[in-house]
N, C-alpha and C. Protein backbone atom coordinates (compact mmCIF):
# COMPACT_ATOMS: atom_id res chain seq x y z
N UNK A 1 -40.25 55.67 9.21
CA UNK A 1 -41.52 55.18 8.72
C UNK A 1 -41.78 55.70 7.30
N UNK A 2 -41.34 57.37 7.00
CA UNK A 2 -41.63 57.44 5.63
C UNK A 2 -40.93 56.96 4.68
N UNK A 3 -39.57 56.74 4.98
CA UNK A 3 -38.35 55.98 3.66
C UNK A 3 -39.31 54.79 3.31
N UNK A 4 -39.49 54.31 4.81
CA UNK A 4 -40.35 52.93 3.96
C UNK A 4 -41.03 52.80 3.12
N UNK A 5 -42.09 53.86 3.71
CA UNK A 5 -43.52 54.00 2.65
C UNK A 5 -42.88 54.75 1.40
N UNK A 6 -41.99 55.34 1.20
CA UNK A 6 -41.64 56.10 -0.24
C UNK A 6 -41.26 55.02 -0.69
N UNK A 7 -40.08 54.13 -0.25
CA UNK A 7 -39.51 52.67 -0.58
C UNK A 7 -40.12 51.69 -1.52
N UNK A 8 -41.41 52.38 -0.79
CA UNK A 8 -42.60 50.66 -0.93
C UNK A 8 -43.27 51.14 -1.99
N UNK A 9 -43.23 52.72 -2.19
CA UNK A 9 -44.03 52.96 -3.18
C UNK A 9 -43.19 53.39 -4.53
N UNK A 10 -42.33 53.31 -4.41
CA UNK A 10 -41.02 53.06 -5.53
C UNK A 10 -40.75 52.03 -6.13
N UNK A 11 -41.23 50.97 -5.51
CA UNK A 11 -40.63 49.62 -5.60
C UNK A 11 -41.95 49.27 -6.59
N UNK A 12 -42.92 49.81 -6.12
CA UNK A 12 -44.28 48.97 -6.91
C UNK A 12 -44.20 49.75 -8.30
N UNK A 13 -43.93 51.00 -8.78
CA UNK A 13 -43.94 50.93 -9.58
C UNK A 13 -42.31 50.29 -10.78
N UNK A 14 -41.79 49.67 -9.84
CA UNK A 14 -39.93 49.03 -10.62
C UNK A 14 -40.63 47.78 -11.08
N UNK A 15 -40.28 47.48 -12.64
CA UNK A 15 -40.53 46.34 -13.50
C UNK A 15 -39.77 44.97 -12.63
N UNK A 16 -38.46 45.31 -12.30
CA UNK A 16 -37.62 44.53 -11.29
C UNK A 16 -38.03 43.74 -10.23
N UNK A 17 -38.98 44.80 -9.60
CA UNK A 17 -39.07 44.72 -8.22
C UNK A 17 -40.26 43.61 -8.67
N UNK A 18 -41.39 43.76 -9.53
CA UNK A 18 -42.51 42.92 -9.51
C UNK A 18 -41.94 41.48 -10.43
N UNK A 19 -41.03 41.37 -10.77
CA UNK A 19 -40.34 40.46 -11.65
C UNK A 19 -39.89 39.36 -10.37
N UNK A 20 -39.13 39.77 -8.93
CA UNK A 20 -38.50 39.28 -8.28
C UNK A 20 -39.51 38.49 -7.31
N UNK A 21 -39.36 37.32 -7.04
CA UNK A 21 -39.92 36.02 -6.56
C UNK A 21 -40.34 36.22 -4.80
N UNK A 22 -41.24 35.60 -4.73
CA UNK A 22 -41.69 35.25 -3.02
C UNK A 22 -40.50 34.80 -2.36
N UNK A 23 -40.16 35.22 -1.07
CA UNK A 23 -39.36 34.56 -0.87
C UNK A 23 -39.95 33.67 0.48
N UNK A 24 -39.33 32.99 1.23
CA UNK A 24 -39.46 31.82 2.35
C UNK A 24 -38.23 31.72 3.01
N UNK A 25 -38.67 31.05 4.04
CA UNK A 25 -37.94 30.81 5.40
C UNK A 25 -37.24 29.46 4.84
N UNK A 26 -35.77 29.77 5.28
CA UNK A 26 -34.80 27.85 4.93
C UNK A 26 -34.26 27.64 6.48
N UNK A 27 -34.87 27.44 7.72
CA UNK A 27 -33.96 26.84 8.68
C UNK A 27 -32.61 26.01 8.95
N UNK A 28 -31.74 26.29 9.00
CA UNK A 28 -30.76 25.33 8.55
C UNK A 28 -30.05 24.93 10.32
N UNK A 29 -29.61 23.86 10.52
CA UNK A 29 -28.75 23.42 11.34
C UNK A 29 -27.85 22.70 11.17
N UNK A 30 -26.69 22.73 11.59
CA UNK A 30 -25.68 21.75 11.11
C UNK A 30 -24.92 21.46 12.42
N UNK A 31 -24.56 20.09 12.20
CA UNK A 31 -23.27 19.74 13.17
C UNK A 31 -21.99 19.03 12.79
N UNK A 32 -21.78 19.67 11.21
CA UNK A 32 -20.53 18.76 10.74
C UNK A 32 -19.82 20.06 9.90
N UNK A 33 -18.74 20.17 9.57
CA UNK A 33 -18.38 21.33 8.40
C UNK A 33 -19.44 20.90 7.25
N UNK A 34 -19.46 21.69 6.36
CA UNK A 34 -20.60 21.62 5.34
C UNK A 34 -20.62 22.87 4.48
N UNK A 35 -21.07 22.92 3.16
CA UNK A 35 -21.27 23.79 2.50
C UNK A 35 -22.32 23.50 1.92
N UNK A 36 -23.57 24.38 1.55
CA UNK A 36 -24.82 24.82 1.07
C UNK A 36 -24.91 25.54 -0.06
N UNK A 37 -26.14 25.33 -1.02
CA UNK A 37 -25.98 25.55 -2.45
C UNK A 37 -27.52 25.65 -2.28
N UNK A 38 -28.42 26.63 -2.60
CA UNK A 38 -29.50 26.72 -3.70
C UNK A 38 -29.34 27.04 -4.98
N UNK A 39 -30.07 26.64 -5.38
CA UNK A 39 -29.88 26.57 -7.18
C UNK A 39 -28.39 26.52 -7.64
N UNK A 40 -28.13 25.85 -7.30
CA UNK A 40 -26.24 25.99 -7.42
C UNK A 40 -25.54 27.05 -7.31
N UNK A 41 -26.01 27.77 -6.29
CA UNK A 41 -25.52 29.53 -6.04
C UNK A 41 -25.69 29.12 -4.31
N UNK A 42 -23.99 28.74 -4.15
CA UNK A 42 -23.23 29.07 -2.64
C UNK A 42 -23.77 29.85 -1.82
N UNK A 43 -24.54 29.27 -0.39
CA UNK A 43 -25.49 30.10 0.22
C UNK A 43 -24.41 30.07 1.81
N UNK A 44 -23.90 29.04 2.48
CA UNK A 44 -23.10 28.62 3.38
C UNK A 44 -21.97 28.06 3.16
N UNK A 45 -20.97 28.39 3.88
CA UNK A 45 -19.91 27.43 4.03
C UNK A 45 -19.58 27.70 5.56
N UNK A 46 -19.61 26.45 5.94
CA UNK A 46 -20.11 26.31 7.78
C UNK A 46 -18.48 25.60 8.21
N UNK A 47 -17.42 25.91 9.57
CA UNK A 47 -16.57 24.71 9.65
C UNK A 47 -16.92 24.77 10.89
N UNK A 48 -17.65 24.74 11.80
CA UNK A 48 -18.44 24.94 12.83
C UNK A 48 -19.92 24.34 13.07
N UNK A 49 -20.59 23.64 13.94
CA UNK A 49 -21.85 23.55 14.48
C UNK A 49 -22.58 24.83 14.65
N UNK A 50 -23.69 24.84 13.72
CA UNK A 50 -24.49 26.21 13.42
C UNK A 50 -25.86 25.73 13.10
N UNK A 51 -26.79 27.12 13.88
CA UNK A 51 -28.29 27.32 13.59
C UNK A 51 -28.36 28.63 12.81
N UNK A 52 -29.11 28.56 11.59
CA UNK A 52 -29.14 29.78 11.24
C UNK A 52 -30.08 30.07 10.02
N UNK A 53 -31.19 31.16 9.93
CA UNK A 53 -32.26 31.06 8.94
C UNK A 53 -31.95 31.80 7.44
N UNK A 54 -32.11 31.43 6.22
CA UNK A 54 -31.52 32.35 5.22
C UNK A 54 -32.92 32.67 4.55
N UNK A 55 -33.09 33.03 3.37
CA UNK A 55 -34.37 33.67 2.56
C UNK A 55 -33.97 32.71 1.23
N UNK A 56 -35.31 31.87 0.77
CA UNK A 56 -35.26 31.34 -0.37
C UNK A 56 -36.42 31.54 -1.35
N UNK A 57 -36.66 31.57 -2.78
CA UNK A 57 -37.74 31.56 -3.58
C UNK A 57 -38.93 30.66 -2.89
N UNK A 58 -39.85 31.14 -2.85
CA UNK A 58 -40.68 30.07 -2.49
C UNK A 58 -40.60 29.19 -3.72
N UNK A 59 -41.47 27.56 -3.42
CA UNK A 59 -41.54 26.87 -4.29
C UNK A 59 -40.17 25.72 -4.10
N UNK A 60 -40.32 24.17 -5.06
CA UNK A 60 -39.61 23.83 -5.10
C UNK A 60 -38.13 24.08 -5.45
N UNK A 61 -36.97 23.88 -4.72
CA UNK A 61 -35.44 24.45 -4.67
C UNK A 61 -34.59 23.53 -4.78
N UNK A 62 -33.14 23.32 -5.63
CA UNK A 62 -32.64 22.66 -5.66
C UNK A 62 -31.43 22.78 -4.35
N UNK A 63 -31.33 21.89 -3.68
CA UNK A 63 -30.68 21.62 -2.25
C UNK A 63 -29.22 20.87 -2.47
N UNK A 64 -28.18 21.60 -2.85
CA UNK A 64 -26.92 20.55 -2.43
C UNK A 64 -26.01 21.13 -1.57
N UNK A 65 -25.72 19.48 -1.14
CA UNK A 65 -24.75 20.14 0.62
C UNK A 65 -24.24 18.91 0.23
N UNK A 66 -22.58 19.72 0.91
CA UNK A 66 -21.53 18.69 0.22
C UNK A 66 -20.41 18.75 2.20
N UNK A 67 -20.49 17.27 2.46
CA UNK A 67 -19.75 16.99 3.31
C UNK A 67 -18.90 16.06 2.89
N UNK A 68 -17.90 16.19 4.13
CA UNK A 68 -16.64 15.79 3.77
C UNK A 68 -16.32 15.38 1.91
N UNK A 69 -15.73 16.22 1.27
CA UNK A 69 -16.12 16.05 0.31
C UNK A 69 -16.96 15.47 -0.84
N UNK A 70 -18.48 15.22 -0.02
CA UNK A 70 -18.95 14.34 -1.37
C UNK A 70 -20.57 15.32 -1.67
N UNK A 71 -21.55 15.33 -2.49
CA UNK A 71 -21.73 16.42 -2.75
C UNK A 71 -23.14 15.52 -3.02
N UNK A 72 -24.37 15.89 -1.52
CA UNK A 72 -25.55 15.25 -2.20
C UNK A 72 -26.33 16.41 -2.98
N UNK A 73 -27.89 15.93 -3.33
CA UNK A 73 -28.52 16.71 -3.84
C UNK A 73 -29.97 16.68 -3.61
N UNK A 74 -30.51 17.59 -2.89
CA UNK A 74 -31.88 17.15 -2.33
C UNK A 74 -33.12 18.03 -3.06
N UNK A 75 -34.49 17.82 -3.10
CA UNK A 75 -35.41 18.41 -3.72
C UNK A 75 -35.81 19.39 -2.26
N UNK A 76 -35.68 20.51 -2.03
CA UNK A 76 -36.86 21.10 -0.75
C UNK A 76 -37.72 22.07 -1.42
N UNK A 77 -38.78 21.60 -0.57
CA UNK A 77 -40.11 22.96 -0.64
C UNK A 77 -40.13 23.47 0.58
N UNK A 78 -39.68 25.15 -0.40
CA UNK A 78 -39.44 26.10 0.48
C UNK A 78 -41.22 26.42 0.91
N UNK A 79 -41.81 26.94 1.58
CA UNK A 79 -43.27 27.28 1.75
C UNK A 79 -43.26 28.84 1.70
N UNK A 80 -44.55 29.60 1.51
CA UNK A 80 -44.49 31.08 2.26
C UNK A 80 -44.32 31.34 3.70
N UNK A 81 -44.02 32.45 3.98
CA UNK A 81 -43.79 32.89 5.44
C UNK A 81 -45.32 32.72 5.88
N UNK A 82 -45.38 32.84 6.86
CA UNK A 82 -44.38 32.14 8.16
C UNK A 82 -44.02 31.01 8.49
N UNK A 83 -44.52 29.78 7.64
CA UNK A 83 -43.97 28.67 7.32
C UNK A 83 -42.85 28.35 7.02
N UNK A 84 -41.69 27.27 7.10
CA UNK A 84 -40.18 27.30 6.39
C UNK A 84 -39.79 25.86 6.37
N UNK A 85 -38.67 25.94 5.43
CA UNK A 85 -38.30 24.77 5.47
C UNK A 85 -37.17 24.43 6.48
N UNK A 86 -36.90 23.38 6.56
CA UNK A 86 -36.00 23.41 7.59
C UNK A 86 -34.82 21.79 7.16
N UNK A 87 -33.58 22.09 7.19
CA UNK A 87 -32.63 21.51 6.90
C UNK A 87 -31.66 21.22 7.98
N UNK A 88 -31.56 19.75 8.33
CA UNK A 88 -30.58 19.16 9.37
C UNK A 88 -29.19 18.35 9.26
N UNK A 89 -28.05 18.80 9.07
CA UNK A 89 -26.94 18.11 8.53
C UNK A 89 -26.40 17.87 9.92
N UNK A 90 -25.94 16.04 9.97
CA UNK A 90 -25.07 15.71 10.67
C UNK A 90 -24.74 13.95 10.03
N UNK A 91 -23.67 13.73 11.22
CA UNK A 91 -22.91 13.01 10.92
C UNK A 91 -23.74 11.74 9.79
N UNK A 92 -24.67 11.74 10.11
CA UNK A 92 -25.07 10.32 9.65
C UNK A 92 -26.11 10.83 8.93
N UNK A 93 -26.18 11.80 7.96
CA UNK A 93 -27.07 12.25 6.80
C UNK A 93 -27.23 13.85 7.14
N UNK A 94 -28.37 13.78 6.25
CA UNK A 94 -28.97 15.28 5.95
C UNK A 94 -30.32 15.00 5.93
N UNK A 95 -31.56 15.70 6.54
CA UNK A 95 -33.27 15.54 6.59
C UNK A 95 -33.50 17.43 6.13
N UNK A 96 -34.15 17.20 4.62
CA UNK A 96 -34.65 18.25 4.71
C UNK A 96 -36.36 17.93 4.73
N UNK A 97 -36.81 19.10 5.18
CA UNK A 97 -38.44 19.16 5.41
C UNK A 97 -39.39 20.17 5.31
N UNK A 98 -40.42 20.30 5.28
CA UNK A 98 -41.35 22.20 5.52
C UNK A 98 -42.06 21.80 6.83
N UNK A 99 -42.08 22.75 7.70
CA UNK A 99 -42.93 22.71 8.63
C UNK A 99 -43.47 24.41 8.99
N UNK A 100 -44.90 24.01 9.51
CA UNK A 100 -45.35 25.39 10.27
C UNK A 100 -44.59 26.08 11.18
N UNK A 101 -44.98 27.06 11.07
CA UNK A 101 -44.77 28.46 12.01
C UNK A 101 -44.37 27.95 13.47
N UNK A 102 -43.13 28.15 13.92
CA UNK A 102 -42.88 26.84 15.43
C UNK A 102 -43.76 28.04 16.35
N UNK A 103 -43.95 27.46 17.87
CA UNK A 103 -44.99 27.75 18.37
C UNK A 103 -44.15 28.88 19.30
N UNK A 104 -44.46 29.74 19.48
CA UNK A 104 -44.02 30.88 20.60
C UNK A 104 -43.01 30.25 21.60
N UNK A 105 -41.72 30.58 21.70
CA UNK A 105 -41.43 29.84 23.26
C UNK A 105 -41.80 30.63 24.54
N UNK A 106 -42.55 31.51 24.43
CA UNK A 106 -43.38 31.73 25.95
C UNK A 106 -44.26 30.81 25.81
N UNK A 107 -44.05 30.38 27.57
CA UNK A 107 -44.92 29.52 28.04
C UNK A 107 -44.76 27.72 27.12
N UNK A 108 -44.33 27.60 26.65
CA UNK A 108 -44.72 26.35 25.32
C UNK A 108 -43.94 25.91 26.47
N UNK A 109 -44.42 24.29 26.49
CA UNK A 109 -44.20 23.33 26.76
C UNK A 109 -43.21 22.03 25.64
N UNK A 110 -42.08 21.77 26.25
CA UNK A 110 -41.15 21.19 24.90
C UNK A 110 -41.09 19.58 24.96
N UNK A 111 -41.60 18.56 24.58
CA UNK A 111 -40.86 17.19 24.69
C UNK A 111 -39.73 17.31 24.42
N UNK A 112 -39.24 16.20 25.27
CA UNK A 112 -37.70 16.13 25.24
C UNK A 112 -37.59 14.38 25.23
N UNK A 113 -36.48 14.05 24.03
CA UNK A 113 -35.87 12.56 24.62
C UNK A 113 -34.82 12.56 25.20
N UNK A 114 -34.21 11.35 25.97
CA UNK A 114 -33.38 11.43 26.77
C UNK A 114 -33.01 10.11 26.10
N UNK A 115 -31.83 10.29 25.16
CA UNK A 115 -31.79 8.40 24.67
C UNK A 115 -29.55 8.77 24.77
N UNK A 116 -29.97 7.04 25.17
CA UNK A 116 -28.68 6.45 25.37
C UNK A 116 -28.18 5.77 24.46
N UNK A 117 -26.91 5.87 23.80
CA UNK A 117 -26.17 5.50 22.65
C UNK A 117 -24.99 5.04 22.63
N UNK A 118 -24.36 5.13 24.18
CA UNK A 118 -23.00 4.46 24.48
C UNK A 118 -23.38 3.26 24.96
N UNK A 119 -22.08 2.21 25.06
CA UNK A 119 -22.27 1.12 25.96
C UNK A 119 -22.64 0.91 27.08
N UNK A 120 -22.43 1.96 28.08
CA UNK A 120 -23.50 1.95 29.54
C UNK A 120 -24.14 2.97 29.45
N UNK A 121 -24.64 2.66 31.14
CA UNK A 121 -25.76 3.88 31.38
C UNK A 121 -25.31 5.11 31.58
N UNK A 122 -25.70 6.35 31.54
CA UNK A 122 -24.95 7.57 31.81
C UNK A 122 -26.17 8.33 32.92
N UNK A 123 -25.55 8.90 33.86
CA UNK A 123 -26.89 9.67 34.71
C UNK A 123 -27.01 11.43 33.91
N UNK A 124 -28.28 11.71 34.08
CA UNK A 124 -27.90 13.28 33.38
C UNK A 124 -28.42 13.84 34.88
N UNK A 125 -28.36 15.17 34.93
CA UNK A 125 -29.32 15.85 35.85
C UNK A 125 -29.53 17.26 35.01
N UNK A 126 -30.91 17.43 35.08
CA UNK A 126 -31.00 18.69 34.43
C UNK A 126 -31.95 19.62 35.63
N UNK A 127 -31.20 20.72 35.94
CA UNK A 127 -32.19 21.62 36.99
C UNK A 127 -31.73 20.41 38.55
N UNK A 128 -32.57 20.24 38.97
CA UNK A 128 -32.47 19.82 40.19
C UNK A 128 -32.90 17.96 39.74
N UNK A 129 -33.16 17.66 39.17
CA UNK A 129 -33.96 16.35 38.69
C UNK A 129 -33.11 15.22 38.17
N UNK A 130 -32.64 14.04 38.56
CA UNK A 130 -31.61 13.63 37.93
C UNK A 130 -32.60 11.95 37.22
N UNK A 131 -31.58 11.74 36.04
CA UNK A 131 -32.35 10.95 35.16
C UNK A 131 -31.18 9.84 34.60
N UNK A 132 -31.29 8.53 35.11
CA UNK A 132 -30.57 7.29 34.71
C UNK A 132 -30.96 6.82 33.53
N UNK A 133 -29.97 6.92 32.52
CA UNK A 133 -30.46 6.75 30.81
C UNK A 133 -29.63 5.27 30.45
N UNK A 134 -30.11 4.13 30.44
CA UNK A 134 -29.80 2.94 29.71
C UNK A 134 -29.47 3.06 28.54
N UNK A 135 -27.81 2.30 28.20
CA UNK A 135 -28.34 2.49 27.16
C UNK A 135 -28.89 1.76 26.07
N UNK A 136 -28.93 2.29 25.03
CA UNK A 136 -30.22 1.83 24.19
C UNK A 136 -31.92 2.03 24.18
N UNK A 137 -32.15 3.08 25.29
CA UNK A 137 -33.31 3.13 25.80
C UNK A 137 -33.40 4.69 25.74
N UNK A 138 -34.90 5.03 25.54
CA UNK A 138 -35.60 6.02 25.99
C UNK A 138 -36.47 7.20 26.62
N UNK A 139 -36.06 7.88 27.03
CA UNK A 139 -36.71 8.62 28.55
C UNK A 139 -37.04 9.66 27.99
N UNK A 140 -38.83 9.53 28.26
CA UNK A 140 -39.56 11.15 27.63
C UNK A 140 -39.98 11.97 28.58
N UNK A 141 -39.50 13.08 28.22
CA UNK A 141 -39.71 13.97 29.73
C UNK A 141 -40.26 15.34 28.65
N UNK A 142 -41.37 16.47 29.59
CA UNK A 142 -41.07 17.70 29.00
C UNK A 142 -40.96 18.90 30.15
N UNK A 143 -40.38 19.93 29.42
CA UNK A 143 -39.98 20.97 30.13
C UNK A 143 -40.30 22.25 29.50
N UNK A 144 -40.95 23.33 30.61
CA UNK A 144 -41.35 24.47 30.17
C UNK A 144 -39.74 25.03 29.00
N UNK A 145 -40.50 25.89 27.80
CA UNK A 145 -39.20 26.91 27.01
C UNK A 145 -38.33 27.44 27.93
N UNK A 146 -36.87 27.55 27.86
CA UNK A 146 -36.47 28.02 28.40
C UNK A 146 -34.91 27.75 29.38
N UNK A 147 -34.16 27.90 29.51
CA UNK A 147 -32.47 27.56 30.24
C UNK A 147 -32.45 26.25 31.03
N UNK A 148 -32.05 25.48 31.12
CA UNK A 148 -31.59 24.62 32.53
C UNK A 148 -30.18 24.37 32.43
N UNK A 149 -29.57 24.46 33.62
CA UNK A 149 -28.26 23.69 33.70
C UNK A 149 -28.63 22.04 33.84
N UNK A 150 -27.23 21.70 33.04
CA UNK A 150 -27.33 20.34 33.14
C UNK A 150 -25.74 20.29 33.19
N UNK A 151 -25.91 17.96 33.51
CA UNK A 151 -24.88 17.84 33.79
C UNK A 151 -24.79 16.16 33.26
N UNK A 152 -23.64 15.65 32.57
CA UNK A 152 -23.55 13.94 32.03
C UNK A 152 -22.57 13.64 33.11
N UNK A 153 -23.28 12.45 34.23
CA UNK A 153 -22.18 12.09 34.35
C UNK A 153 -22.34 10.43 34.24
N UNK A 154 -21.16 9.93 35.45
CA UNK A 154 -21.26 8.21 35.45
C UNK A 154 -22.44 7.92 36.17
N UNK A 155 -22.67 6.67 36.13
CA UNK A 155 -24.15 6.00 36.70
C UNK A 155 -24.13 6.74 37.76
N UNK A 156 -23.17 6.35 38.63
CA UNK A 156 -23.55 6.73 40.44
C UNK A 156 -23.27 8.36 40.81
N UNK A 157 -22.73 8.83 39.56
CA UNK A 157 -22.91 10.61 40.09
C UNK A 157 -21.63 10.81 40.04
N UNK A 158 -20.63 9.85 40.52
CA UNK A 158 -19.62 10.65 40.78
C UNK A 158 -18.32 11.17 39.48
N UNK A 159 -18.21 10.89 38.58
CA UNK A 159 -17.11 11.50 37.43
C UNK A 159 -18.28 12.33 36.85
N UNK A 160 -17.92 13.80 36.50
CA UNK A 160 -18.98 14.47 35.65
C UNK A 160 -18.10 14.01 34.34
N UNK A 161 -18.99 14.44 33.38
CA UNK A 161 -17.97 13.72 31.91
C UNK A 161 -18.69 15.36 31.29
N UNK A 162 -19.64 16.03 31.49
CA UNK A 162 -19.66 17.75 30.91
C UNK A 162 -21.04 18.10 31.47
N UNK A 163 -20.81 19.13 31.64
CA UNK A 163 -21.50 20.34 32.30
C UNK A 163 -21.98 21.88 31.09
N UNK A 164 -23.11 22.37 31.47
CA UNK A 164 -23.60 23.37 30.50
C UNK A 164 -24.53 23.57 31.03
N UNK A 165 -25.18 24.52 29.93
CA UNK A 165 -26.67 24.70 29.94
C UNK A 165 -27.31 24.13 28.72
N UNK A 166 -28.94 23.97 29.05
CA UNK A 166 -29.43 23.13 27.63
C UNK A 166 -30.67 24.53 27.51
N UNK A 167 -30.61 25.12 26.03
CA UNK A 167 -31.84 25.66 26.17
C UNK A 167 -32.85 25.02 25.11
N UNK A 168 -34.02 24.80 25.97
CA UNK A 168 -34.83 24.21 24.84
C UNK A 168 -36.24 25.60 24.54
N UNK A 169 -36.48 25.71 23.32
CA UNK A 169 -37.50 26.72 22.49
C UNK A 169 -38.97 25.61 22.38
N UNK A 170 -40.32 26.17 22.14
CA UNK A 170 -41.21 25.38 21.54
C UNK A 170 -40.81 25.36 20.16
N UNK A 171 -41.98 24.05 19.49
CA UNK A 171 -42.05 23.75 18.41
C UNK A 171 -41.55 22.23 18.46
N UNK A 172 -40.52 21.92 18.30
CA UNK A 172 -40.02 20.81 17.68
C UNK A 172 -39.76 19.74 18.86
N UNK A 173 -39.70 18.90 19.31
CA UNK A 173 -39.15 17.74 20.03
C UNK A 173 -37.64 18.12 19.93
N UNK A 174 -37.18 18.05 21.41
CA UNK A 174 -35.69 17.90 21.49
C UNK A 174 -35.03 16.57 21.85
N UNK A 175 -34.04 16.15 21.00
CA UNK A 175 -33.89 14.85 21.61
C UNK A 175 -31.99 15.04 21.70
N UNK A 176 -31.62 14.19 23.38
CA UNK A 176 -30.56 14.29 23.76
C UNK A 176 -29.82 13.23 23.61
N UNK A 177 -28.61 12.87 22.77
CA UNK A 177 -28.20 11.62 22.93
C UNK A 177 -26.95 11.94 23.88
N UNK A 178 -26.94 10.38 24.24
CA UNK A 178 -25.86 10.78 25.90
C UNK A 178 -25.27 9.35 25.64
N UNK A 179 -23.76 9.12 25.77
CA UNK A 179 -23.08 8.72 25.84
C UNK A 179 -21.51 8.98 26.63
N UNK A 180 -21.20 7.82 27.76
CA UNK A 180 -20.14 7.99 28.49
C UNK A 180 -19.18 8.86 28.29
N UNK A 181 -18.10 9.67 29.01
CA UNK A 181 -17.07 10.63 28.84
C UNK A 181 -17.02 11.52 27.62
N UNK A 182 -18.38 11.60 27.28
CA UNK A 182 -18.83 12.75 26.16
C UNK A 182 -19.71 14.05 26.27
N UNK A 183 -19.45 14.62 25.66
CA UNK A 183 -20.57 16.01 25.58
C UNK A 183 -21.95 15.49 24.71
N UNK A 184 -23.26 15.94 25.46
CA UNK A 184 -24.42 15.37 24.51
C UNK A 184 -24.54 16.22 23.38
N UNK A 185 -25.30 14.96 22.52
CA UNK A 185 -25.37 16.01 21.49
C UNK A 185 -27.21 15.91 21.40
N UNK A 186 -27.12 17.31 20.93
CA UNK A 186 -28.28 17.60 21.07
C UNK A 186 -28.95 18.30 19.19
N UNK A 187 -30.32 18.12 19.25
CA UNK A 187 -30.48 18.28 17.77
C UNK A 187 -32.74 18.54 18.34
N UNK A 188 -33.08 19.02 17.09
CA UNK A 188 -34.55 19.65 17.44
C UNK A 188 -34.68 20.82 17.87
N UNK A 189 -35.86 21.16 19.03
CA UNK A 189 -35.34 22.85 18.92
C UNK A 189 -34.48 23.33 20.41
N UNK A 190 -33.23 22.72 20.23
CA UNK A 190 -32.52 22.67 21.96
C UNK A 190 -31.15 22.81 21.21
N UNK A 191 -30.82 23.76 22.33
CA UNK A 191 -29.19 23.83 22.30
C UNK A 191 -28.72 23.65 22.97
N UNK A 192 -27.07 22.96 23.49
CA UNK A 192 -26.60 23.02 24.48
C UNK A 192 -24.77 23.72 24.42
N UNK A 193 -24.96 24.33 24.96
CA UNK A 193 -23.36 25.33 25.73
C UNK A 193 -22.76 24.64 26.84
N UNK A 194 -21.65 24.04 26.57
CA UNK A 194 -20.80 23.56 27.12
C UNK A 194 -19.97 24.34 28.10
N UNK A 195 -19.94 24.08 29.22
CA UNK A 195 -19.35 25.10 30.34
C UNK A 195 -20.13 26.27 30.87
N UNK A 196 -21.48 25.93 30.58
CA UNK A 196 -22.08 27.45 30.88
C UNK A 196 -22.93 27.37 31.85
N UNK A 197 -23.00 26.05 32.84
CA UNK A 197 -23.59 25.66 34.03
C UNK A 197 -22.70 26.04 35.36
């Protein structure tokens, strides 16, 4: 406790220290390889599906993320804490955004979609509850914060096509896309672990 307070009181009087910028919350998620750039100063290089929070200037930031080699360039506003911005890379773009402080996951209550994206229907079951997803269609369900096993399989139950756990956090809408002899993919504030059901 005292390093701190000597720390803190070292720091206030360093020309440096009062020179150096607010910083903010950058949420980042990705589900493709990718590399990350603020101000053109290399913050990530991801070859893996990753969640993970870094520290940025508050204020507007210059954003480039370069997949499969091509190299966009986005405007984000970073906000003050406990506010952040939050950045989503996958296959079919990049969404950056600012949002509030996400909500406690005790107790929070999470929407969830359940959308279908293959050519048939796929059954899921999550926990004990099982759910026939058309596809092209949408199924809104919510579920307390917190673990469920789940499971994709064929319409009538019988081929599983993958098994896990899904954990969903408050704050954000989780939405599941499900498609035949695949692993779902999942994106918002939910993860899913493959084999861990």
């Amino acid at each position: 406790m005292w390093t701190a307070l000597l720390a803190a009181l070292a720091l206030a009087d360093d020309p440096v220290a009062e020179a150096m910028p607010a910083l903010g919350l950058v949420f980042v998620e990705v589900h493709v390889p990718a590399e990350l750039r603020i101000n053109r100063r290399p913050v990530a290089q991801l070859y893996v599906p990753a969640k993970f929070e870094i520290a940025a200037p508050v204020g507007e930031q210059e954003l480039t993320v370069l997949v499969g080699g091509e190299s966009q360039v986005y405007k984000m506003n970073v906000p003050p804490a406990p506010d952040r911005a939050v950045v989503m890379i996958g296959r079919s773009g990049t969404t950056v955004r600012s949002e509030a402080k996400p909500v406690d996951a005790v107790a929070a209550l999470v929407p969830l979609e359940l959308r279908g994206v293959g050519p048939g229907p796929v059954q899921i079951r999550i926990a004990a509850e099982r759910y026939r997803v058309d596809s092209g269609s949408t199924i809104g369900i919510t579920l307390a914060a917190g673990d469920y096993p789940i499971s994709v399989r064929s319409p009538d139950g019988t081929a599983i096509w993958a098994t896990g756990r899904l954990t969903v956090s408050g704050g954000d809408v989780v939405i599941v896309q499900l498609t035949e002899g695949r692993l779902p993919e999942v994106s918002g504030a939910g993860v899913f672990v493959a084999n861990g059901g």
